[in-house]
PDB file of N, CA and C in Angstrom:
ATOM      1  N   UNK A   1       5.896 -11.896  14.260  1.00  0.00           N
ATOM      2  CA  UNK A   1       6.777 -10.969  13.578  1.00  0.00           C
ATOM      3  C   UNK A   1       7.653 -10.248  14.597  1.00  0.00           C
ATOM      4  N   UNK A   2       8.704  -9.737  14.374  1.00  0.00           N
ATOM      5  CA  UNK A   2       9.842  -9.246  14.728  1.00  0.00           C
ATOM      6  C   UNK A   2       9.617  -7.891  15.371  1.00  0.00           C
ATOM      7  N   UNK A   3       9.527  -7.280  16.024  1.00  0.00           N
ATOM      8  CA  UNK A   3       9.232  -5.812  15.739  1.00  0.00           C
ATOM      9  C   UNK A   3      10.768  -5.122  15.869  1.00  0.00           C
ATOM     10  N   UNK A   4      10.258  -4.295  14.486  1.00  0.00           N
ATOM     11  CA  UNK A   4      11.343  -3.719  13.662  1.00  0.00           C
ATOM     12  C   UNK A   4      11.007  -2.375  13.989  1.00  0.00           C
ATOM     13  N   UNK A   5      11.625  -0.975  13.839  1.00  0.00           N
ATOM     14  CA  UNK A   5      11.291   0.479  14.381  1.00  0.00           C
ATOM     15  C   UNK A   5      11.126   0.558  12.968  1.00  0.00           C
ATOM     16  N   UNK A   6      10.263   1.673  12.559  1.00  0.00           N
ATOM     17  CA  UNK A   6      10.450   2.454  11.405  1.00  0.00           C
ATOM     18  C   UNK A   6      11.579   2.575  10.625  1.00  0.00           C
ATOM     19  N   UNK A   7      12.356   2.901  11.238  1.00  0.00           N
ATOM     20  CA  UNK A   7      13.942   3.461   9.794  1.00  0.00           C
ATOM     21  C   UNK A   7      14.937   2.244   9.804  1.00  0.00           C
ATOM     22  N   UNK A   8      14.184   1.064  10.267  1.00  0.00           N
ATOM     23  CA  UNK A   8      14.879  -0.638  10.154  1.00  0.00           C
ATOM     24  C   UNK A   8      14.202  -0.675   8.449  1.00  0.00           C
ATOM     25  N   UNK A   9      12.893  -0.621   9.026  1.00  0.00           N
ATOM     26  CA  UNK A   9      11.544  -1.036   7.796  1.00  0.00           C
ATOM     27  C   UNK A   9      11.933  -0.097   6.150  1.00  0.00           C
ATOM     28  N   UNK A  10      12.295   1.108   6.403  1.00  0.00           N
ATOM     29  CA  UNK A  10      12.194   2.196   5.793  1.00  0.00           C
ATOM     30  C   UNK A  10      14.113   2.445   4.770  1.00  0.00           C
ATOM     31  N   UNK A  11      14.115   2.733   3.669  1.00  0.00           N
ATOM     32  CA  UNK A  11      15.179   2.372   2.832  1.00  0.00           C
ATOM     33  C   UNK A  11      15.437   3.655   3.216  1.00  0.00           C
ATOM     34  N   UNK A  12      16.365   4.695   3.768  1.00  0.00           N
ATOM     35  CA  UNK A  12      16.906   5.796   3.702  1.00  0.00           C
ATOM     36  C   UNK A  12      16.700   6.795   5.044  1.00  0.00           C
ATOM     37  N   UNK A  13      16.227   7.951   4.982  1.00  0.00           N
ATOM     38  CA  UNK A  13      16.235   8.393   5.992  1.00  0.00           C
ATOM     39  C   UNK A  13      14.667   8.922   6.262  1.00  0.00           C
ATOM     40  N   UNK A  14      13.580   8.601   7.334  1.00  0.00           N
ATOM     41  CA  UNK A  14      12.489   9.196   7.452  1.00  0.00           C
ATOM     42  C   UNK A  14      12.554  10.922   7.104  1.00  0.00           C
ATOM     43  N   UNK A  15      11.266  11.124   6.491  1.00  0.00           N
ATOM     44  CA  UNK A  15      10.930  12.588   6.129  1.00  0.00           C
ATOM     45  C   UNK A  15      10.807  13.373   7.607  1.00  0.00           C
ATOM     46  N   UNK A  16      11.242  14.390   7.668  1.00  0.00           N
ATOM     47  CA  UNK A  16      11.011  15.042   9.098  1.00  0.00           C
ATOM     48  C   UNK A  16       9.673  15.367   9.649  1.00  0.00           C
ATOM     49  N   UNK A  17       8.234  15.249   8.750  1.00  0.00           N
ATOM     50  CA  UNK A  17       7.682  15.142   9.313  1.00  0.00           C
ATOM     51  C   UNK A  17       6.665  14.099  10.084  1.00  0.00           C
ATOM     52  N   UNK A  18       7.786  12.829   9.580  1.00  0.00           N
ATOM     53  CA  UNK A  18       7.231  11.516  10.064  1.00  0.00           C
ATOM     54  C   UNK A  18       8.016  11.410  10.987  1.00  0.00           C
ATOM     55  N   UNK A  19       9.566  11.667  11.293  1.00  0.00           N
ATOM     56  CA  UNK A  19      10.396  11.473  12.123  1.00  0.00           C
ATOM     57  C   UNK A  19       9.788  12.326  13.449  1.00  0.00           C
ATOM     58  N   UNK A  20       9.011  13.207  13.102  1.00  0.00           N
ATOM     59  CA  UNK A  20       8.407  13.999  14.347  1.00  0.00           C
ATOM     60  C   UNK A  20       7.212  13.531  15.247  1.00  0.00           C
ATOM     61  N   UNK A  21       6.936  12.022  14.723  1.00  0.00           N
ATOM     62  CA  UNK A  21       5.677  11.974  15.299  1.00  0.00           C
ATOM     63  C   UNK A  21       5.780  11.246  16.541  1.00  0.00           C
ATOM     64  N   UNK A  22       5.275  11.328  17.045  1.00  0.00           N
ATOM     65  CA  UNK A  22       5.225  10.311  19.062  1.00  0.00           C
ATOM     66  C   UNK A  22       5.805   8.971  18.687  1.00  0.00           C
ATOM     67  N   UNK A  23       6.455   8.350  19.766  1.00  0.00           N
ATOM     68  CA  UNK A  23       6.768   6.817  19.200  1.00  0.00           C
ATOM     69  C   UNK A  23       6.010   6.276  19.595  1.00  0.00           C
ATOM     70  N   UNK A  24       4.939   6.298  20.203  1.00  0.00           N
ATOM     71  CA  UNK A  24       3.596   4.963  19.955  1.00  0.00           C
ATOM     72  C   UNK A  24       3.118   5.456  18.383  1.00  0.00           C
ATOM     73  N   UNK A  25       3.044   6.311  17.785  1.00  0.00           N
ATOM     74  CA  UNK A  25       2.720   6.148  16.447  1.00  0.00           C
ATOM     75  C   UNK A  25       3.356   5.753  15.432  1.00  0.00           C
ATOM     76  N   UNK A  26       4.808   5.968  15.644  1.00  0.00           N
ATOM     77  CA  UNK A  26       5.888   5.277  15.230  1.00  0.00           C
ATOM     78  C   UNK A  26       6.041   4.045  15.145  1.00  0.00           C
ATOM     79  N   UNK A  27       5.046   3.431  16.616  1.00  0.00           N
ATOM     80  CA  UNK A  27       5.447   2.357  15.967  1.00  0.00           C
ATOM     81  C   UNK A  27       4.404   1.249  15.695  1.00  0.00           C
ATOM     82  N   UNK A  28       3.284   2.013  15.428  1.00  0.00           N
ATOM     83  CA  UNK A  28       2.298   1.980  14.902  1.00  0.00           C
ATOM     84  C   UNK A  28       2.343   1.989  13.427  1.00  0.00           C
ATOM     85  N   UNK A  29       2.751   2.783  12.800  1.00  0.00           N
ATOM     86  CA  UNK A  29       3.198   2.826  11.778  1.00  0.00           C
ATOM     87  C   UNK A  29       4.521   1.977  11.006  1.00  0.00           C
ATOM     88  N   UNK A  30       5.167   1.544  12.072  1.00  0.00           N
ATOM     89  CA  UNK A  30       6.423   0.532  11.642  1.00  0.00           C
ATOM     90  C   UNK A  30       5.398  -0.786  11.868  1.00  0.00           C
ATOM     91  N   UNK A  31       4.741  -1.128  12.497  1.00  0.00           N
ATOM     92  CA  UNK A  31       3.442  -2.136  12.837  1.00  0.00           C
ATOM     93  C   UNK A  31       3.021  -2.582  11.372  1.00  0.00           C
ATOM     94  N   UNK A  32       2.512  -1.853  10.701  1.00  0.00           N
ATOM     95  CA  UNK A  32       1.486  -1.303   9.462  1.00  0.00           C
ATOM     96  C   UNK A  32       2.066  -1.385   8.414  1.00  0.00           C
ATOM     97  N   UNK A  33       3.336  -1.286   8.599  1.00  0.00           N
ATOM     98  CA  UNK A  33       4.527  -1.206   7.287  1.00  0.00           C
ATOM     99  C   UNK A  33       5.104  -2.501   7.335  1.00  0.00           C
ATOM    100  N   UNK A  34       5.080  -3.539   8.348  1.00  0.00           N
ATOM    101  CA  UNK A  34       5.200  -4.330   8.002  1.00  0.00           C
ATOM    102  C   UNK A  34       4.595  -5.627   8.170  1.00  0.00           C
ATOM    103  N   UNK A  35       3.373  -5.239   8.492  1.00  0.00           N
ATOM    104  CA  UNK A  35       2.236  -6.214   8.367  1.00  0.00           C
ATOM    105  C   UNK A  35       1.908  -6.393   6.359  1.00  0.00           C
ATOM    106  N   UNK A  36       1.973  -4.664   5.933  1.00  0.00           N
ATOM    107  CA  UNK A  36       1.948  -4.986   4.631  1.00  0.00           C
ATOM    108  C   UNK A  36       3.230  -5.449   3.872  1.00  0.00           C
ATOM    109  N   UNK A  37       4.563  -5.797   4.106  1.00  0.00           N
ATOM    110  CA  UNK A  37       5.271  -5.969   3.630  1.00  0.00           C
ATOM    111  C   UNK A  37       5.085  -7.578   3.645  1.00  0.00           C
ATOM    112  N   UNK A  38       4.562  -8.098   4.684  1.00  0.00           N
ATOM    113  CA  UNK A  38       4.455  -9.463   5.051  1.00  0.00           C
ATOM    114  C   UNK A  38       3.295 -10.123   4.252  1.00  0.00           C
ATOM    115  N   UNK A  39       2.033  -9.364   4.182  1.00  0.00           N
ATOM    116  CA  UNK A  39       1.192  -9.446   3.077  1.00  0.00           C
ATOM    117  C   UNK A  39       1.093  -9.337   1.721  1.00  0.00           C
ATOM    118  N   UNK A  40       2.198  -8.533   1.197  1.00  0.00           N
ATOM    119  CA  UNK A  40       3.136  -8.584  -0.148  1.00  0.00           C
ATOM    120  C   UNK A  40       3.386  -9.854  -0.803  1.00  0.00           C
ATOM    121  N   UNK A  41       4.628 -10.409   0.474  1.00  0.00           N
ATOM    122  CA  UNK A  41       5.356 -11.521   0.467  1.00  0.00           C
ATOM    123  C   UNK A  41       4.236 -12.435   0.070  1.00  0.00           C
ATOM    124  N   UNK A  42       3.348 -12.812   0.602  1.00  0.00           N
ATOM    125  CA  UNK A  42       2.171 -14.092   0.645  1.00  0.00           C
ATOM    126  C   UNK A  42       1.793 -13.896  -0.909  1.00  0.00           C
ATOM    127  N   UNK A  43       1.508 -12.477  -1.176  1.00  0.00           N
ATOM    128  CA  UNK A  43       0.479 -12.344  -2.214  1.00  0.00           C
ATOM    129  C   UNK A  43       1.296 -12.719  -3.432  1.00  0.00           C
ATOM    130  N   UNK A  44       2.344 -12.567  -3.298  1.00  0.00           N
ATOM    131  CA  UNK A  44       3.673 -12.676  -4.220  1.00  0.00           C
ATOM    132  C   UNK A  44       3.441 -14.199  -4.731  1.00  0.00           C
ATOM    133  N   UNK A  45       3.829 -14.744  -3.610  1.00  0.00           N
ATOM    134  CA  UNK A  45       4.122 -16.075  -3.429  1.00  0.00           C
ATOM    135  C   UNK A  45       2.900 -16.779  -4.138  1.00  0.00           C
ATOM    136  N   UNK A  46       1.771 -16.687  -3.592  1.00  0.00           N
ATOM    137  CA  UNK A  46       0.367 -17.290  -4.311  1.00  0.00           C
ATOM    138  C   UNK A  46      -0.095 -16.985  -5.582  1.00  0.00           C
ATOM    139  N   UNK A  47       0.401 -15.804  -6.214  1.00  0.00           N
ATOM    140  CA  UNK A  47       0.316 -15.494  -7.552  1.00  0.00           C
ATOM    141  C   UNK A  47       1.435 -16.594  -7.911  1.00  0.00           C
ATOM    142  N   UNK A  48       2.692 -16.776  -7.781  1.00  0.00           N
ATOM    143  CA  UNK A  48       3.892 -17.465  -8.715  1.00  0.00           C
ATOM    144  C   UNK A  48       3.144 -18.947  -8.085  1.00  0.00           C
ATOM    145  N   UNK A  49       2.707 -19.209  -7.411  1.00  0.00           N
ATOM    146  CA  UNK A  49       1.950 -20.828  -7.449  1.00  0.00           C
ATOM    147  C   UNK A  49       1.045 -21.104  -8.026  1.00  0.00           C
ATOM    148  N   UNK A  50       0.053 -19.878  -8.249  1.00  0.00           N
ATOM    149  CA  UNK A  50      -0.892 -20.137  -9.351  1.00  0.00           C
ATOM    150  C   UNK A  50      -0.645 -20.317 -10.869  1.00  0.00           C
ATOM    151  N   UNK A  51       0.873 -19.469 -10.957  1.00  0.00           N
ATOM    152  CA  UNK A  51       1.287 -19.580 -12.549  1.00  0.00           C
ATOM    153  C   UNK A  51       0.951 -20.789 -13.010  1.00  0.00           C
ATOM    154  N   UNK A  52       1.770 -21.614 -11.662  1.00  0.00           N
ATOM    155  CA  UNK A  52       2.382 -23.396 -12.245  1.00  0.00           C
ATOM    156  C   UNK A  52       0.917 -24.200 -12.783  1.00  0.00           C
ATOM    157  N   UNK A  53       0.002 -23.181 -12.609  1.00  0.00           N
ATOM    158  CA  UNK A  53      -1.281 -23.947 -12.619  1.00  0.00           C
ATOM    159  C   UNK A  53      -1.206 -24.125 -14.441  1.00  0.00           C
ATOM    160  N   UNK A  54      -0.610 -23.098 -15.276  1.00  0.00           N
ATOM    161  CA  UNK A  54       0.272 -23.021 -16.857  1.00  0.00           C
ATOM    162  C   UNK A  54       0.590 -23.774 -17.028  1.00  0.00           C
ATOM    163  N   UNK A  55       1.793 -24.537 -16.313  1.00  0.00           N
ATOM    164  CA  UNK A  55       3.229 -24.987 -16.872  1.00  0.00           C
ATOM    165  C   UNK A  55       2.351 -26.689 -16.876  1.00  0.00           C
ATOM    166  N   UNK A  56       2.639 -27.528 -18.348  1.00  0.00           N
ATOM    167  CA  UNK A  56       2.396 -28.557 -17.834  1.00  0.00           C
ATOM    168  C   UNK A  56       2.576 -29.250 -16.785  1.00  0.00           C
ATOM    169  N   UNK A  57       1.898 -30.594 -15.984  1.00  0.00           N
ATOM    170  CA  UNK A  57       2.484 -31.171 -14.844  1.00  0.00           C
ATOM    171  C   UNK A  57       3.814 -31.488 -14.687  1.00  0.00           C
ATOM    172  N   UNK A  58       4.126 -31.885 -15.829  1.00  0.00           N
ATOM    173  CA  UNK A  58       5.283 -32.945 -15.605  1.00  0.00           C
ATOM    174  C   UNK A  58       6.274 -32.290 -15.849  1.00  0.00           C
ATOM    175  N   UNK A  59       6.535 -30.419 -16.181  1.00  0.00           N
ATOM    176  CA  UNK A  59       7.269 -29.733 -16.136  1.00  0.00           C
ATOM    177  C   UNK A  59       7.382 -28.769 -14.847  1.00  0.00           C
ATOM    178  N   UNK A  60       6.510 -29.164 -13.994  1.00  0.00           N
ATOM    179  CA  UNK A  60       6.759 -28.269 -13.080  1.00  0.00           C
ATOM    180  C   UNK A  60       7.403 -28.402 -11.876  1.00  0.00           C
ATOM    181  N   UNK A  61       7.861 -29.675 -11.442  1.00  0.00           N
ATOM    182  CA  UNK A  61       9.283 -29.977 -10.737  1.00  0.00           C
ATOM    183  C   UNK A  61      10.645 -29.118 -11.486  1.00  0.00           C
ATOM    184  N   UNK A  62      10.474 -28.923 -12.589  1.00  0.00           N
ATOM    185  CA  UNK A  62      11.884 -28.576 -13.469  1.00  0.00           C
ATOM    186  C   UNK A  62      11.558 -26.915 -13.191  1.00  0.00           C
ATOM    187  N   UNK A  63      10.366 -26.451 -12.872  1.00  0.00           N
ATOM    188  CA  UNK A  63       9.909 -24.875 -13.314  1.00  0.00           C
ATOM    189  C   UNK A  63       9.995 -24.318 -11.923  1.00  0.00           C
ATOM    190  N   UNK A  64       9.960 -25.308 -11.084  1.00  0.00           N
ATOM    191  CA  UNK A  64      10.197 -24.831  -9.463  1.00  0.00           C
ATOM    192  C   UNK A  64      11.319 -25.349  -8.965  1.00  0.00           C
ATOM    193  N   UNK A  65      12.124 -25.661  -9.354  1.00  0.00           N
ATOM    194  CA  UNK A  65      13.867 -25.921  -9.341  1.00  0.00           C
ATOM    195  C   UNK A  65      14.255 -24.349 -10.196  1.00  0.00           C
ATOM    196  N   UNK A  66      14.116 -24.591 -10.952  1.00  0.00           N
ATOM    197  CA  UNK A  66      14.743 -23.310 -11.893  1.00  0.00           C
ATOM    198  C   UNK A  66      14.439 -21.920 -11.494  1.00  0.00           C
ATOM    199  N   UNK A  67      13.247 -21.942 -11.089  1.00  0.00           N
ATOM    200  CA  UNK A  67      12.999 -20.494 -10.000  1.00  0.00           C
ATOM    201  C   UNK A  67      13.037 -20.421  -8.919  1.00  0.00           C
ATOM    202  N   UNK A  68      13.418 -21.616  -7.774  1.00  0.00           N
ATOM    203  CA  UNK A  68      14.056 -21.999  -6.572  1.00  0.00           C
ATOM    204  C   UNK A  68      12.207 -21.250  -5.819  1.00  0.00           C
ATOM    205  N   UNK A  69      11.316 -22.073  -6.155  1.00  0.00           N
ATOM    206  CA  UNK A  69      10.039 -22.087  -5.431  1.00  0.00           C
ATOM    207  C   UNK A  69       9.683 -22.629  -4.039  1.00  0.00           C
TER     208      UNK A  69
END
C-alpha cells in the first residue's frame, strides 16, 4: 500500500483535535484508516461474488458484464 498522510485519506478538513496530534500518530492513524478502507474494498467485493452464487449459472457471465465484476 501507498502511504497516504491523513487529510489524503480523510474527505475535508481534520478536526483540530486530531490535526494536533504528533505525526508518528498521524500516521499511525492514516496507517489504520487505510488498512480498513482496503479491508472494506475485499469485504465488498466477496459479498457481490457470493451474490452470483443466486444468479443462475448460465446467467452469470451476463450479471458480471452488466455490473462490470
Amino acid at each position: 500500500m501507498a502511504q497516504k498522510t491523513l487529510a489524503e485519506l480523510i474527505d475535508g478538513d481534520l478536526p483540530p483535535a486530531i490535526a494536533a496530534l504528533p505525526p508518528d500518530r498521524l500516521a499511525e492513524l492514516a496507517e489504520t484508516v487505510e488498512r480498513a478502507e482496503h479491508k472494506e474494498f475485499h469485504d465488498l467485493q466477496a459479498a457481490a461474488n457470493s451474490l452470483l452464487d443466486l444468479v443462475p449459472r448460465m446467467l452469470r457471465g451476463a450479471v458480471k458484464k452488466a455490473v462490470r465484476m
